[in-house]
Protein backbone atom coordinates (compact mmCIF):
# COMPACT_ATOMS: atom_id res chain seq x y z
CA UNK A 1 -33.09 44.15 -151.95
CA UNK A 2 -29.92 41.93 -151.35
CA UNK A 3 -26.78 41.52 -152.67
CA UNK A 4 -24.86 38.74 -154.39
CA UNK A 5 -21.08 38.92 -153.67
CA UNK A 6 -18.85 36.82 -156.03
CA UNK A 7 -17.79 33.51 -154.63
CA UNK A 8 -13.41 33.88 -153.85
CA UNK A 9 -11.03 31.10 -153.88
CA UNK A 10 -7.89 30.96 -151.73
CA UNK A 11 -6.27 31.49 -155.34
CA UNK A 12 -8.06 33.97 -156.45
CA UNK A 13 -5.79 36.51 -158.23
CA UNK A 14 -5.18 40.32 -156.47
CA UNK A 15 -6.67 42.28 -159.64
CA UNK A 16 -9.87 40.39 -159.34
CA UNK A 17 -12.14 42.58 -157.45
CA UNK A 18 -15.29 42.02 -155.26
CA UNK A 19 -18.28 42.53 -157.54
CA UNK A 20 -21.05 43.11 -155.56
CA UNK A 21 -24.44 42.82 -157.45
CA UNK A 22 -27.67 44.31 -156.49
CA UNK A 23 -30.69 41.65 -156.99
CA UNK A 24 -34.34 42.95 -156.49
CA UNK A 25 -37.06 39.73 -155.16
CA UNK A 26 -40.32 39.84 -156.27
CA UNK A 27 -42.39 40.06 -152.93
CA UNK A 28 -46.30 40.05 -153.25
CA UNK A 29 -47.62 42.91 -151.24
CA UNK A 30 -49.28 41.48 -148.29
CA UNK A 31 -46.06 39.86 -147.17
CA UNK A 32 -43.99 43.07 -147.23
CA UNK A 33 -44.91 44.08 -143.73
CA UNK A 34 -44.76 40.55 -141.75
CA UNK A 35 -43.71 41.99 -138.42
CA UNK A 36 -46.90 42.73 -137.07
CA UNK A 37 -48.50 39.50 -138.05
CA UNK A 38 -45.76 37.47 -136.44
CA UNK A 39 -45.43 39.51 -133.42
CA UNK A 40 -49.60 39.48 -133.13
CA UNK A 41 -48.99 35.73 -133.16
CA UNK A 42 -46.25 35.18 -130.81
CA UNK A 43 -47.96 37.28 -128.53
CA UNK A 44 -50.82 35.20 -128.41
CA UNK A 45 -49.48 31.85 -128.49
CA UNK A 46 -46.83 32.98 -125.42
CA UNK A 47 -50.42 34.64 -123.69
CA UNK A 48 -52.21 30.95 -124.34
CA UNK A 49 -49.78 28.68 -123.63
CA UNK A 50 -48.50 31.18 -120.40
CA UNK A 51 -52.16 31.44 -119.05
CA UNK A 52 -52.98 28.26 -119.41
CA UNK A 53 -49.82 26.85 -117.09
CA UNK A 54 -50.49 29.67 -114.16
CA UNK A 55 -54.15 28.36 -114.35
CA UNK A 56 -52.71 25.36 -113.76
CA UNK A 57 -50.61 25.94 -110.44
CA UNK A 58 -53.16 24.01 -108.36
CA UNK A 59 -51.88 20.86 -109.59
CA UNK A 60 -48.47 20.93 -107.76
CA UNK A 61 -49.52 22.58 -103.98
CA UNK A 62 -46.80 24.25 -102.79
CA UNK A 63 -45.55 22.88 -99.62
CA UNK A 64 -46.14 24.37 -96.20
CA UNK A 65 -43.08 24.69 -93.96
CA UNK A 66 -43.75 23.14 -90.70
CA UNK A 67 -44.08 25.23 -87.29
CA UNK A 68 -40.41 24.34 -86.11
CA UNK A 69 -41.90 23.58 -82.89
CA UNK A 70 -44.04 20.99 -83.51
CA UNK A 71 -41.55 19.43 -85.80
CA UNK A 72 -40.42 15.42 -84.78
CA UNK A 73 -36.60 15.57 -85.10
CA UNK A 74 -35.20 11.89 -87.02
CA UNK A 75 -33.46 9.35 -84.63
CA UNK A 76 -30.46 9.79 -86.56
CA UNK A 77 -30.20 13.15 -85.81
CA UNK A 78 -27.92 13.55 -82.53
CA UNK A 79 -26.17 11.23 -82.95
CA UNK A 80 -23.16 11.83 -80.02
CA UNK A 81 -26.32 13.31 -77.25
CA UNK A 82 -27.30 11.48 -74.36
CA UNK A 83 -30.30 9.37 -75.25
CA UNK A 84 -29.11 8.83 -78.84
CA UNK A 85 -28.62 4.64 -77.80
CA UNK A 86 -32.81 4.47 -77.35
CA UNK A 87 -32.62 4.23 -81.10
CA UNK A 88 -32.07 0.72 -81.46
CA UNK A 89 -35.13 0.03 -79.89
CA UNK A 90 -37.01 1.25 -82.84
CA UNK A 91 -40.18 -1.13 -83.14
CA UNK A 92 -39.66 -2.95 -79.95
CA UNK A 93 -42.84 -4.23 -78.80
CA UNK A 94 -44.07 -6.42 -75.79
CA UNK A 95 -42.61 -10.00 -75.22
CA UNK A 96 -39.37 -8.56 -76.69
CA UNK A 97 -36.31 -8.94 -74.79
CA UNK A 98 -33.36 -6.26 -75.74
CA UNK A 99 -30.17 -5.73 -73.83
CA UNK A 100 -29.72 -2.04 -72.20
CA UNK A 101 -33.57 -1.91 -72.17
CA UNK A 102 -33.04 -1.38 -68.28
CA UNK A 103 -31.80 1.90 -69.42
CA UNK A 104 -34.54 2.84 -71.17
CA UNK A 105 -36.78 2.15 -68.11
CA UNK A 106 -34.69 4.06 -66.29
CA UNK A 107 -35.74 7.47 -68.54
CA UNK A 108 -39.49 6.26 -67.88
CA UNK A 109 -38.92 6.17 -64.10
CA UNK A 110 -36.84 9.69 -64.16
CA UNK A 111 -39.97 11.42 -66.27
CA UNK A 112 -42.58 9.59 -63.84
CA UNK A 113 -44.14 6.60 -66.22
CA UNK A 114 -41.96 3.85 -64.83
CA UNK A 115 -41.72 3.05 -60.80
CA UNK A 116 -38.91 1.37 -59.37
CA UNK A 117 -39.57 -2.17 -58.94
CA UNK A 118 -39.30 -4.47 -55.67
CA UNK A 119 -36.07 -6.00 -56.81
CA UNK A 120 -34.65 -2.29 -56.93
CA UNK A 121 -33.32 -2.64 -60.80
CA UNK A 122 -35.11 -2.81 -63.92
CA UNK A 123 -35.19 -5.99 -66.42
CA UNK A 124 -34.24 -5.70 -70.05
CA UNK A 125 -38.00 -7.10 -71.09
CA UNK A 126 -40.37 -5.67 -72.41
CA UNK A 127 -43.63 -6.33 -70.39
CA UNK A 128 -46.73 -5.52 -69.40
CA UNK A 129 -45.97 -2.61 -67.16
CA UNK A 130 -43.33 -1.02 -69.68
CA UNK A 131 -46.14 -1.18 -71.87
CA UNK A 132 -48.57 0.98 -69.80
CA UNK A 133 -45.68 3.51 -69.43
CA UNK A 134 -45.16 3.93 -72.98
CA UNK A 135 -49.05 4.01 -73.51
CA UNK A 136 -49.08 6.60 -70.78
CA UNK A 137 -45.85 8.86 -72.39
CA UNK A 138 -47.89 8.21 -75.37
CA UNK A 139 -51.33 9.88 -74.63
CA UNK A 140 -49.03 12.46 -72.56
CA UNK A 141 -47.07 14.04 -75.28
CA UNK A 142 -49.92 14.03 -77.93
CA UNK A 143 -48.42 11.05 -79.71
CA UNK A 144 -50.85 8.22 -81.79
CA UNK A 145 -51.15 5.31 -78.55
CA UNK A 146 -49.33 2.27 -80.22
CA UNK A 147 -47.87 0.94 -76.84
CA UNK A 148 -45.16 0.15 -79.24
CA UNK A 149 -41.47 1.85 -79.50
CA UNK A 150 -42.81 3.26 -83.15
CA UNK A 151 -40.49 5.89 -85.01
CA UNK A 152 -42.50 8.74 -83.60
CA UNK A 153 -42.18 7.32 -79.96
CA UNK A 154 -38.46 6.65 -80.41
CA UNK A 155 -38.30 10.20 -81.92
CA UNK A 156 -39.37 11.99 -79.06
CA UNK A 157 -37.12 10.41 -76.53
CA UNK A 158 -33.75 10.85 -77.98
CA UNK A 159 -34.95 14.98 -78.26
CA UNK A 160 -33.29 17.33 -75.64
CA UNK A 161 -36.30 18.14 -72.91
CA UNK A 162 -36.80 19.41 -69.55
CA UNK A 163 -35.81 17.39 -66.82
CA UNK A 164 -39.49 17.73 -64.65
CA UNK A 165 -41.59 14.67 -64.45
CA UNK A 166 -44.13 14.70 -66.34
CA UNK A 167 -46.44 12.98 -63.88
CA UNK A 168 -46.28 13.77 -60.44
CA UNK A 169 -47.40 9.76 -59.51
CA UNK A 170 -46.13 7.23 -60.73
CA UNK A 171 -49.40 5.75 -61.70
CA UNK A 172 -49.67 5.23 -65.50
CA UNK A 173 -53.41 4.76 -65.77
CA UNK A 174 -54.18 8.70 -65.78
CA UNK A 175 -55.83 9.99 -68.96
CA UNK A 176 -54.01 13.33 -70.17
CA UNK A 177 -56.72 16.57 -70.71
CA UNK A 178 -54.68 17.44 -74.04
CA UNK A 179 -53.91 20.55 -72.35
CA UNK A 180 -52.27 22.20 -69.53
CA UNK A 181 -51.57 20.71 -66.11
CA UNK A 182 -50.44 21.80 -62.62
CA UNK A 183 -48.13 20.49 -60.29
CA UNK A 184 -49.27 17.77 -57.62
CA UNK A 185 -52.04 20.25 -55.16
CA UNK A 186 -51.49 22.57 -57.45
CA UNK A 187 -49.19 25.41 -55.68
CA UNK A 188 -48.92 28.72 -56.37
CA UNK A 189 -47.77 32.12 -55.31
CA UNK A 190 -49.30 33.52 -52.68
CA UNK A 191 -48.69 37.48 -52.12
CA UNK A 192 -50.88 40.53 -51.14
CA UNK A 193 -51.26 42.40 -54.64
CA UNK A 194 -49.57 43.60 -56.46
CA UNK A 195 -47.97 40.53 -56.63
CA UNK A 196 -44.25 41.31 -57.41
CA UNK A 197 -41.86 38.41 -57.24
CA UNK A 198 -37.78 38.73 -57.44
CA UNK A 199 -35.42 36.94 -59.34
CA UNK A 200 -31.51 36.83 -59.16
CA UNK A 201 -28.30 35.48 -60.63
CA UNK A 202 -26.30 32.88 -59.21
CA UNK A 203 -22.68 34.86 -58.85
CA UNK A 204 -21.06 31.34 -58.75
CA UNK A 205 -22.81 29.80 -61.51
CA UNK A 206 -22.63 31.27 -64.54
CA UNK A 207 -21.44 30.91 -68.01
CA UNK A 208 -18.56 32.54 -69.04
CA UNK A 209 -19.11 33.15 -73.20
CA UNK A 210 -23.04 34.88 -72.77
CA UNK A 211 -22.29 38.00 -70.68
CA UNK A 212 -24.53 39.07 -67.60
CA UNK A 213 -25.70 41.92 -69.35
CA UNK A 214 -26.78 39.93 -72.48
CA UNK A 215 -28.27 37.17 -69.77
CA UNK A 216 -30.15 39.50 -67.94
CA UNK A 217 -31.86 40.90 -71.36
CA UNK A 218 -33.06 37.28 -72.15
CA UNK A 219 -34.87 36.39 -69.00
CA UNK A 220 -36.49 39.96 -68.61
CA UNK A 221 -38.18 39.21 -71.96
CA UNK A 222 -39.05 35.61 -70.71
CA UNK A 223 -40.35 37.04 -67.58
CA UNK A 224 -42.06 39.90 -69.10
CA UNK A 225 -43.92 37.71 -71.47
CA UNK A 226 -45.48 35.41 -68.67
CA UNK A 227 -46.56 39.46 -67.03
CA UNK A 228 -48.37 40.22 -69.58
CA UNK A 229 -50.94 37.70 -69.06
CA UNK A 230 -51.11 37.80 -65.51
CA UNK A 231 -51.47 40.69 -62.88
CA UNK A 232 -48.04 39.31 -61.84
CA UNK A 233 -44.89 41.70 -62.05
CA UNK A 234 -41.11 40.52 -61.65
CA UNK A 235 -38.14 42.24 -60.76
CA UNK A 236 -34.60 41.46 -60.17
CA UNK A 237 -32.39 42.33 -57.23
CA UNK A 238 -28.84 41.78 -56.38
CA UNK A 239 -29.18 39.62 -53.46
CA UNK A 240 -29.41 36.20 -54.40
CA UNK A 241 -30.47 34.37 -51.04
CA UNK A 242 -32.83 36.25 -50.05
CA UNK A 243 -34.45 36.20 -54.20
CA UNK A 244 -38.21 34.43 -54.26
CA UNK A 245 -36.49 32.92 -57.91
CA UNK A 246 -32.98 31.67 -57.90
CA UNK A 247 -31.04 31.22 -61.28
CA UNK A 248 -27.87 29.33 -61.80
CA UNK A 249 -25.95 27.71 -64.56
CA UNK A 250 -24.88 23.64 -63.50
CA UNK A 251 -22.69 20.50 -64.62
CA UNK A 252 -23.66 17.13 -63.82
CA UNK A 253 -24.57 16.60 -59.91
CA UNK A 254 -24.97 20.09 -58.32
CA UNK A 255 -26.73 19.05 -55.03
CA UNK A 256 -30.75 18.97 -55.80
CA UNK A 257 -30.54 14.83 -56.09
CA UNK A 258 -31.63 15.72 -60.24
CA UNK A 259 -27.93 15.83 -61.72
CA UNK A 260 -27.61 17.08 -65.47
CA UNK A 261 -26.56 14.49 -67.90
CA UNK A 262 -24.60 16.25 -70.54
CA UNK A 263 -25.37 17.65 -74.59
CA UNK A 264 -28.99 17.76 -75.47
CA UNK A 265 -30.08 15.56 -72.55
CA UNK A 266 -31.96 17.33 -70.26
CA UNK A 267 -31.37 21.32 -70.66
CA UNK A 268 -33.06 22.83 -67.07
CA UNK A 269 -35.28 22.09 -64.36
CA UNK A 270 -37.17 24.84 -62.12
CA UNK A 271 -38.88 23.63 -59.20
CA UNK A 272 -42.86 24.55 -58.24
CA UNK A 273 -43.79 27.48 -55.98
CA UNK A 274 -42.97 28.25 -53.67
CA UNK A 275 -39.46 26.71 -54.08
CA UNK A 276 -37.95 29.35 -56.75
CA UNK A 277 -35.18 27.40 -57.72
CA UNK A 278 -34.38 27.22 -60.98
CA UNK A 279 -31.20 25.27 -62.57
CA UNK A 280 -29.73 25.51 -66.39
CA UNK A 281 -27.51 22.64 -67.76
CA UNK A 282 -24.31 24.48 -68.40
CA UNK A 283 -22.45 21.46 -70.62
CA UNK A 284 -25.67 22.84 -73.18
CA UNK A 285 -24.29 25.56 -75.70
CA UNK A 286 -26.98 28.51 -75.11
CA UNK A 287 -27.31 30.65 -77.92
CA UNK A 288 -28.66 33.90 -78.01
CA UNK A 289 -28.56 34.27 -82.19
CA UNK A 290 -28.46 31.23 -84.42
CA UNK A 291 -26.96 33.61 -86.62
CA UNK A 292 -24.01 33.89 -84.74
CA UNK A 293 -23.82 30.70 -83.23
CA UNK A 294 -23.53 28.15 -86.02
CA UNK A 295 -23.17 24.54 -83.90
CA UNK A 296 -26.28 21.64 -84.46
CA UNK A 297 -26.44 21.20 -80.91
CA UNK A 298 -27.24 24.85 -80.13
CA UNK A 299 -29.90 25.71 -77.42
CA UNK A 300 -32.29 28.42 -77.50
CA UNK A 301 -31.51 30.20 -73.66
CA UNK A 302 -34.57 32.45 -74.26
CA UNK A 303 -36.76 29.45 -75.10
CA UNK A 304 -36.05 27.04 -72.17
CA UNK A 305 -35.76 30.35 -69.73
CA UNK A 306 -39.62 31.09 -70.93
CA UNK A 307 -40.41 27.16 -70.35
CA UNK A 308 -39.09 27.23 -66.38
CA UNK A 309 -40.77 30.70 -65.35
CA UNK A 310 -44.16 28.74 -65.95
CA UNK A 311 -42.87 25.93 -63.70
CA UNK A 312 -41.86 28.50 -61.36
CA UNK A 313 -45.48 29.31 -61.60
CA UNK A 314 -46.92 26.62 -60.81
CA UNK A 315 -47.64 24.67 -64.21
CA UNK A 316 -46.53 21.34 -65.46
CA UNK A 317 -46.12 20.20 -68.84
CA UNK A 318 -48.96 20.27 -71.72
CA UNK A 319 -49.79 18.07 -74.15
CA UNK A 320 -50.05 20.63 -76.83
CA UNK A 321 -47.10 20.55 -79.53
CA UNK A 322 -47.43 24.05 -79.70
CA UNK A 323 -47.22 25.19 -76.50
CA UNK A 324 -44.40 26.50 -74.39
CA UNK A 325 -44.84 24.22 -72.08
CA UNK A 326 -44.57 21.27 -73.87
CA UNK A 327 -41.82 19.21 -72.43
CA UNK A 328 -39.70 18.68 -75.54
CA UNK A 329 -37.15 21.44 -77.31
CA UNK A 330 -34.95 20.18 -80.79
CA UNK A 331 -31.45 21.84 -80.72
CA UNK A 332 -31.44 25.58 -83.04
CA UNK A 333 -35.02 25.86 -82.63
CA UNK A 334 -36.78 29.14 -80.80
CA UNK A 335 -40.03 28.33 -78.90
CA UNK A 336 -40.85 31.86 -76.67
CA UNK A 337 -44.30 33.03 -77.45
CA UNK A 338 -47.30 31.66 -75.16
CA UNK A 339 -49.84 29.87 -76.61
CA UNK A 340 -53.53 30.09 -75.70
CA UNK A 341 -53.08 26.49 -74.00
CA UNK A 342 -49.88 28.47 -71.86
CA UNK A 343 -52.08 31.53 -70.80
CA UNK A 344 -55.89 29.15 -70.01
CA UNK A 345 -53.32 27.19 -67.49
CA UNK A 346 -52.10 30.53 -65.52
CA UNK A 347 -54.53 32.59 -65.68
CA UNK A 348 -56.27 29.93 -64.04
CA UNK A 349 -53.91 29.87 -61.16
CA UNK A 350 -53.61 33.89 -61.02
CA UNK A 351 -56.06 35.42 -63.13
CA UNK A 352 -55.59 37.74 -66.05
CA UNK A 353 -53.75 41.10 -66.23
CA UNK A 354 -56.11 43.42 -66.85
CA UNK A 355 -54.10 45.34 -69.98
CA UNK A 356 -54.20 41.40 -71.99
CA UNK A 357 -56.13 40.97 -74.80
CA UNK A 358 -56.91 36.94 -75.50
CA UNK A 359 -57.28 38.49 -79.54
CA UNK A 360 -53.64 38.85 -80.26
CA UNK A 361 -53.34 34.80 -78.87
CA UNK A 362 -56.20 34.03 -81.11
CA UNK A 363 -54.25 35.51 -84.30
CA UNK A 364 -50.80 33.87 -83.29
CA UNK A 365 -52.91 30.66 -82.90
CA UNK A 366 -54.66 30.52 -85.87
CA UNK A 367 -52.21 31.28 -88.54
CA UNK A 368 -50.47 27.88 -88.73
CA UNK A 369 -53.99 26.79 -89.37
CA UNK A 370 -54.97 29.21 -91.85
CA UNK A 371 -51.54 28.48 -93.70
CA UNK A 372 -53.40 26.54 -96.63
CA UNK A 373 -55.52 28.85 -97.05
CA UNK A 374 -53.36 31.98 -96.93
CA UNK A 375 -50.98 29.79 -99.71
CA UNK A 376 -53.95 29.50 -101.95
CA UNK A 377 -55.43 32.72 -101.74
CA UNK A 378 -51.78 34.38 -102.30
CA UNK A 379 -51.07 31.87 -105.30
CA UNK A 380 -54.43 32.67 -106.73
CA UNK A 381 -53.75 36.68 -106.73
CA UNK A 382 -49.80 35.92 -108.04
CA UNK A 383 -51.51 34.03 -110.87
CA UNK A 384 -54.28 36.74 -111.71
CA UNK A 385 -52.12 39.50 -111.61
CA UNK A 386 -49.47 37.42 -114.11
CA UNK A 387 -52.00 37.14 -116.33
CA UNK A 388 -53.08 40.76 -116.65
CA UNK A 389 -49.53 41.54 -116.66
CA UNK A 390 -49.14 39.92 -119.68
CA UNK A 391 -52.55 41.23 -121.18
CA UNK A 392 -51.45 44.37 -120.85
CA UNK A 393 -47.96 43.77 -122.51
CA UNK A 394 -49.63 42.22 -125.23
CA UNK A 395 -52.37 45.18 -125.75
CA UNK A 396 -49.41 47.96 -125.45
CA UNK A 397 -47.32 46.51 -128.03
């Protein structure tokens, strides 16, 4: 039933009254109850049409974030750090001549590709022997071997690094394992076990806005992760002299011959055993929390501090991305857990500690790997489970 009200005018007089009239429709009987048959149909086109778009997820893979440490940073990232000029060598190839390539050799010949040459200064040409170094910093850092100044190349030498060679010649013609290395006769600790070495803190050579206590937190957990691996315990003490591992925070040329060179050049250097000493940039802005400290050109301390304890112990840099001993570190980026490549390379200078279990590497290792899989299996279950969801809506209602 519905009701007809009488049509009003903006004249219509005050004693006219609204007449409202009751009119009864003629509905046939199987149309008097339409809810059900509409809802029973929306239902199922929504379940159809619904189903049939989950089941078709696979189309658009979702995208897997990269590990963070294994991720190339742009040239046109840093743009105020030290190395930031290399970028205009992009593509540069042999035969090519480029002012301020001298420069460029120079980084070669600081990182052990490159030796000095007779004339005692290097030539803005790009030759033959340039070539072989960049082949050689090539195969060395796991990069594809163009002998060319590609964007990947280029990439990797304006990142912040460590400042040890990576070669301990200067002979360019070694082929890289893809894995660990050692230091030149490959030193080590020697002690009666337990082996127990001691670190301590430069009083001198700080940095003034991480406190000691906060400092001293960081490198137990550095230390303590390269312990659990090896039947090698470390403790600090007070006396700094007379410590086997000497830590210190230093600007520019601080008497070692390997001066710093300023933001998100080269962050540290630790020298092999049995030398112990072990030197932080302190022009680098070390951050404990990325939370807390917001700049682009922030440093991981617990990263790097993780990196020089294994030079400390006797290993040079790997080859594997993944690794903590690769040489490279981008700014706001935390590196700290050993990979199986870290722990192979010193257990095989001091064995293993017997309470380490090479499972919980093999987990850590293998999820990046299993990451596709994991996405698919998870998408598949999010997609079954919709469905049913909406089954059961459906078949409730």
């Amino acid at each position: 039933m519905i009701y007809c009200s009488q049509i009003q005018t903006p004249f219509r007089s005050p004693a006219i009254k609204e007449v409202r009239i009751p009119i009864q429709l003629a509905v046939p009987h199987r149309l008097k109850q339409p809810t059900a048959m509409i809802q029973f149909f929306s239902y199922y086109s929504f379940l159809i049409s619904f189903s049939f778009l989950c089941l078709s997820r696979p189309s658009f893979p979702a995208r897997i974030k990269p590990d963070p440490s294994s991720t190339v940073t742009t040239v046109d990232s840093y743009n105020a750090t030290t190395w930031h000029d290399f970028t205009r060598f992009l593509d540069v190839g042999k035969g090519s001549q480029a002012s301020g390539m001298s420069e460029l050799k120079k980084y070669f010949n600081r990182f052990g590709y490159l030796p000095i040459p007779d004339t005692n200064s290097f030539t803005d040409t790009f030759d033959t022997q340039f070539e072989s170094a960049v082949l050689a910093y090539q195969t060395n850092l796991g990069l594809p071997e163009t002998g060319k100044l590609d964007f990947d190349t280029i990439s990797m030498i304006v990142l912040p690094r460590c400042g040890v060679s990576d070669t301990k010649t200067h002979d360019t013609r070694f082929q890289a394992r893809k894995r660990f290395a050692y230091f030149y006769g490959k030193p080590r600790w020697t002690r009666q076990a337990p082996v127990i070495l001691t670190y301590a803190f430069s009083q001198n050579n700080m940095i003034d806005y991480i406190s000691i206590k906060d400092t001293r937190k960081v490198f137990k957990r550095a230390f303590s992760r390269w312990a659990q691996v090896i039947p090698v315990s470390f403790k600090e003490i007070e006396e700094y002299p007379s410590a086997d591992i000497r830590i210190g925070f230093y600007h520019r040329d601080h008497g070692d011959g390997k001066p710093f060179d300023g933001v998100l050049g080269i962050l540290a250097h630790a020298y092999s055993p049995e030398n112990g000493r072990f030197h932080l940039d302190a022009s680098e802005t070390w951050a404990l929390d990325f939370e807390k400290i917001k700049s682009r050109v922030a440093v991981d301390l617990e990263s790097v501090a993780t990196h020089e304890i294994g030079h400390v112990l006797g290993l040079a840099h790997s080859s594997v991305k993944e690794a903590v001993m690769y040489p490279s570190l981008s700014p706001r980026t935390k590196k700290v857990d050993l990979k199986i490549d870290d722990v192979d390379g010193v257990q095989a200078l001091y064995g293993s500690n017997p309470n380490f279990k090479f499972s919980s590497l093999l987990v850590s290792d293998n999820s990046f790997n299993k990451g596709i899989g994991l996405g698919n299996s998870r998408s598949s279950k999010w997609t079954i489970s919709l469905v049913v969801g909406v089954l059961t809506l459906f078949l409730c209602t």
